[in-house]
C-alpha atoms as a PDB file:
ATOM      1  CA  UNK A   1     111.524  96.311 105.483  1.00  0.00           C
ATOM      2  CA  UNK A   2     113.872  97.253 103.443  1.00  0.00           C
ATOM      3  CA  UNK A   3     113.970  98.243  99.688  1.00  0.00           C
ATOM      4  CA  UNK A   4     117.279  99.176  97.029  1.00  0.00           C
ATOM      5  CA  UNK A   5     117.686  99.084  93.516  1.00  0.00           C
ATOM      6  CA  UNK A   6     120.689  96.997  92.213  1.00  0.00           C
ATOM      7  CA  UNK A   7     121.243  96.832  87.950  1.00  0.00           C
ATOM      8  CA  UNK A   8     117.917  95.662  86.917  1.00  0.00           C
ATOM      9  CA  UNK A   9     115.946  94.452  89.386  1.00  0.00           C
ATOM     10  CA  UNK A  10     114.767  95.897  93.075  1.00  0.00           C
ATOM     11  CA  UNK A  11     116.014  93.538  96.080  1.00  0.00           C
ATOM     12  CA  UNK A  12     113.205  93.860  99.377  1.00  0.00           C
ATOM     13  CA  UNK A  13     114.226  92.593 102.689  1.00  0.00           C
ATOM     14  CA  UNK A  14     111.861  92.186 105.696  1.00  0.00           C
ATOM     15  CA  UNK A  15     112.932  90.978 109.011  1.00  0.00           C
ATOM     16  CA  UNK A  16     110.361  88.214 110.061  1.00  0.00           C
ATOM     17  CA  UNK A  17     111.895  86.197 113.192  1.00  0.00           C
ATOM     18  CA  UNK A  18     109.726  83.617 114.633  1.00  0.00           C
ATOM     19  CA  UNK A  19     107.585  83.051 111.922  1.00  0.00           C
ATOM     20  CA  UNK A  20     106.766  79.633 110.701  1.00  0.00           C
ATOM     21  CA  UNK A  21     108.036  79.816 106.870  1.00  0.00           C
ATOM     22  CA  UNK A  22     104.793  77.801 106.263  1.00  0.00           C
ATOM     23  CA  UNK A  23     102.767  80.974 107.233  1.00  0.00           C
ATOM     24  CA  UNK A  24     104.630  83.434 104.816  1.00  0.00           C
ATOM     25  CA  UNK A  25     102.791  84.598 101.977  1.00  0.00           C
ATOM     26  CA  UNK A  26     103.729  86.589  99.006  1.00  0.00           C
ATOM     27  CA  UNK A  27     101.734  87.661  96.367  1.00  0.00           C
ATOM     28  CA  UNK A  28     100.930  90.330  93.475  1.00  0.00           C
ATOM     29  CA  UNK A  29      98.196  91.723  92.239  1.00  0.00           C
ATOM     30  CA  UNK A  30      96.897  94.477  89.949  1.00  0.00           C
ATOM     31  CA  UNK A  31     100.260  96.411  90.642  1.00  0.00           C
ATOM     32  CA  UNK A  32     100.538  95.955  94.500  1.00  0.00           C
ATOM     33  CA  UNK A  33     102.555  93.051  96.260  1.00  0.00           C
ATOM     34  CA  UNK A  34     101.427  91.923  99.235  1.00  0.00           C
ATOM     35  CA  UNK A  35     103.359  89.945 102.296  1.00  0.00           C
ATOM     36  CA  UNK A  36     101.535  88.550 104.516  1.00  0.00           C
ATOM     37  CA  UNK A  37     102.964  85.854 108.036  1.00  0.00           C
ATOM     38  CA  UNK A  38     101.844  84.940 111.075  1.00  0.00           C
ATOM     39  CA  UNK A  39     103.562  84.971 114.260  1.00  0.00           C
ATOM     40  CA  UNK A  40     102.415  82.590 117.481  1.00  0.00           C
ATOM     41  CA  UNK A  41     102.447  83.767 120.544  1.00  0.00           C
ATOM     42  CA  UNK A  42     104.430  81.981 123.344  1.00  0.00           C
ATOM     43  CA  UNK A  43     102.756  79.848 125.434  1.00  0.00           C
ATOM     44  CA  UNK A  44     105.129  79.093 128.775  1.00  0.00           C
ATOM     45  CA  UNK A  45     102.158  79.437 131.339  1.00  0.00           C
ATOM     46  CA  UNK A  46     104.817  79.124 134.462  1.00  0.00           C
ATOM     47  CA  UNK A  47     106.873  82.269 132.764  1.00  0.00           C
ATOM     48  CA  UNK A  48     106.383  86.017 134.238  1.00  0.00           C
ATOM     49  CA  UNK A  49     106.845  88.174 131.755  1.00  0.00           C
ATOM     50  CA  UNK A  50     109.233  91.346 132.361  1.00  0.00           C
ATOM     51  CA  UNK A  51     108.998  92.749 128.958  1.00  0.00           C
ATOM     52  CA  UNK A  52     107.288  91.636 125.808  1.00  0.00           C
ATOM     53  CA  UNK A  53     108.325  93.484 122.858  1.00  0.00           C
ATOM     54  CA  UNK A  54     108.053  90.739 119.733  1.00  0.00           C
ATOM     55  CA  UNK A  55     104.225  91.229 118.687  1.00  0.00           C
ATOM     56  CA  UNK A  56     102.737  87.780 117.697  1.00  0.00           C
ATOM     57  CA  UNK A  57      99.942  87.544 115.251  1.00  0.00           C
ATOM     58  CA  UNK A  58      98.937  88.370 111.689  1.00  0.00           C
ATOM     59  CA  UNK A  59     101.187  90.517 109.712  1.00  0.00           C
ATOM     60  CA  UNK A  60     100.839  92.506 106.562  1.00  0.00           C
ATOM     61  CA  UNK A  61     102.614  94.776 104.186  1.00  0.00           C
ATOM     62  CA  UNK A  62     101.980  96.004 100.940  1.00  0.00           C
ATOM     63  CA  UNK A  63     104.282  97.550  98.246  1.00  0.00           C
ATOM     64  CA  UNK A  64     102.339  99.304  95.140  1.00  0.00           C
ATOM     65  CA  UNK A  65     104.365  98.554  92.400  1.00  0.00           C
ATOM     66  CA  UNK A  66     104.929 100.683  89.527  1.00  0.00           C
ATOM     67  CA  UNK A  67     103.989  99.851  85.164  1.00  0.00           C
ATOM     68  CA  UNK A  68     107.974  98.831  84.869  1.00  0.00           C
ATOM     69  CA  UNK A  69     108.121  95.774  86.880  1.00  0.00           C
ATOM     70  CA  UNK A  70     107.747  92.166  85.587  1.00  0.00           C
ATOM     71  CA  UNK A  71     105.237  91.180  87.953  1.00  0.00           C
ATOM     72  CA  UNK A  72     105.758  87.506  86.441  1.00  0.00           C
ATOM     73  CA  UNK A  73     109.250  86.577  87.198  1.00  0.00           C
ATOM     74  CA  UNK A  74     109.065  87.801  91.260  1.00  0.00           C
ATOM     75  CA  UNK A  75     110.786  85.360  93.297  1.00  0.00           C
ATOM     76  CA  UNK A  76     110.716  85.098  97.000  1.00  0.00           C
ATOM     77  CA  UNK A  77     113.131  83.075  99.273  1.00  0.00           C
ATOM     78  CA  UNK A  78     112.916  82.916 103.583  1.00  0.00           C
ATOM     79  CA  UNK A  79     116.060  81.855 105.010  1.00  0.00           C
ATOM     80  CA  UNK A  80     116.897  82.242 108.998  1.00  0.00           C
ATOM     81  CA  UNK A  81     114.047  84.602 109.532  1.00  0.00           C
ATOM     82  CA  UNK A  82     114.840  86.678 106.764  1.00  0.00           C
ATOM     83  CA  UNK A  83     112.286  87.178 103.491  1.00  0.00           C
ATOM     84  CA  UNK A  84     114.029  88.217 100.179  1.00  0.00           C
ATOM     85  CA  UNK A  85     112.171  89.423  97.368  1.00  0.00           C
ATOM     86  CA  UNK A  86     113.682  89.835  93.694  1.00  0.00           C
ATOM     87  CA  UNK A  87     111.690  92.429  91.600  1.00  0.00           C
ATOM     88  CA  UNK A  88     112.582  92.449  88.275  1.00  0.00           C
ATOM     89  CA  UNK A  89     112.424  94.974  86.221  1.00  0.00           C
ATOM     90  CA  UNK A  90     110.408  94.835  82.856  1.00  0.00           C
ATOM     91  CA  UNK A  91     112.169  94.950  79.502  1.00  0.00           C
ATOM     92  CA  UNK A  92     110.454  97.937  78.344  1.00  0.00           C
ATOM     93  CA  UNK A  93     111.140  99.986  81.804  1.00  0.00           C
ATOM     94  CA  UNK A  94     115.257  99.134  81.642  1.00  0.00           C
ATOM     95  CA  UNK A  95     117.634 101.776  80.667  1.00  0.00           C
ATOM     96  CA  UNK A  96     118.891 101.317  76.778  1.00  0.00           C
ATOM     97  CA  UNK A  97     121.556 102.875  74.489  1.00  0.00           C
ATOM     98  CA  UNK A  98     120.023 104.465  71.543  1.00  0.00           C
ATOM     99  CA  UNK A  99     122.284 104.248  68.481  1.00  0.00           C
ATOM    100  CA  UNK A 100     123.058 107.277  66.981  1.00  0.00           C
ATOM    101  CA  UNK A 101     122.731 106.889  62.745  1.00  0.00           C
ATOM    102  CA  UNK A 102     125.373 108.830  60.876  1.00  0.00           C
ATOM    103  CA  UNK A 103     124.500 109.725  57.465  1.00  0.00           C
ATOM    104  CA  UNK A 104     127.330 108.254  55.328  1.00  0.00           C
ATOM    105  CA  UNK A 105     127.422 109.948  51.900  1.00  0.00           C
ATOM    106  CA  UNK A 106     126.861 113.472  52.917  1.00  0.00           C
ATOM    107  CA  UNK A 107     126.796 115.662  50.176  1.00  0.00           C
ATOM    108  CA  UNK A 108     127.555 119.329  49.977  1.00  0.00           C
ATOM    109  CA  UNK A 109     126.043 121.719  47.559  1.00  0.00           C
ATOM    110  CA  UNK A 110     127.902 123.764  44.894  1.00  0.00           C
ATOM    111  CA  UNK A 111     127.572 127.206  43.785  1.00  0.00           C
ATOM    112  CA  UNK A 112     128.777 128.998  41.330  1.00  0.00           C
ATOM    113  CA  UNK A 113     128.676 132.633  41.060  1.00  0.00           C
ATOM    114  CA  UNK A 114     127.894 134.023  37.642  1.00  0.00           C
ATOM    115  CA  UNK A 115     130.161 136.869  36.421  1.00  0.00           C
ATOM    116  CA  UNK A 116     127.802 139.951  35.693  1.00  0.00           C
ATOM    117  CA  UNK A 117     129.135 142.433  32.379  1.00  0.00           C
END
């Protein structure tokens, strides 16, 4: 899985070959995002296996997000075995410009200076 920041949203990848796209699950709640799949494992009975690396099964990750994410406008897309998820951002968490106010009649104070006889 990977996870990076790009303008204002977060972009996680996970790597999910095999996995029937009807067995991926994303969801979110109270501040954590959860993915969830499922895996199959071959069946070729006639097949000796050398080496079996690719784990079958159920799968599960979890992400705890943080307050500044807009938990309702996640979107998820699986394409060629690879899950993206689009975080975005909340309003309130994104970086702003705060105008600086100039004061635009300053006024200066006058003194006079008495003469003392």
């Amino acid at each position: 899985m990977d996870l990076c920041k790009i303008g204002d949203h977060y972009v996680l990848t996970a790597d999910l070959p095999g996995v029937d796209p009807g067995s991926v699950d994303v969801n979110v709640d109270n501040g954590t995002l959860t993915i969830s799949a499922h895996r199959t494992a071959r069946s070729e009975e006639s097949a000796q296996w050398l080496t079996n690396e690719r784990f079958f099964g159920n799968f599960r990750r979890q992400l705890s997000l943080g307050d500044g994410i807009d938990s309702s406008a996640i979107s998820a897309t699986y394409e060629n075995g690879v899950l993206t998820v689009t975080i975005p951002m909340a309003e309130r968490a994104r970086p702003r410009k705060i105008e600086v106010a100039h004061g635009a009649d300053r006024k200066s104070i006058e003194t006079t200076t008495v003469d003392a006889d």
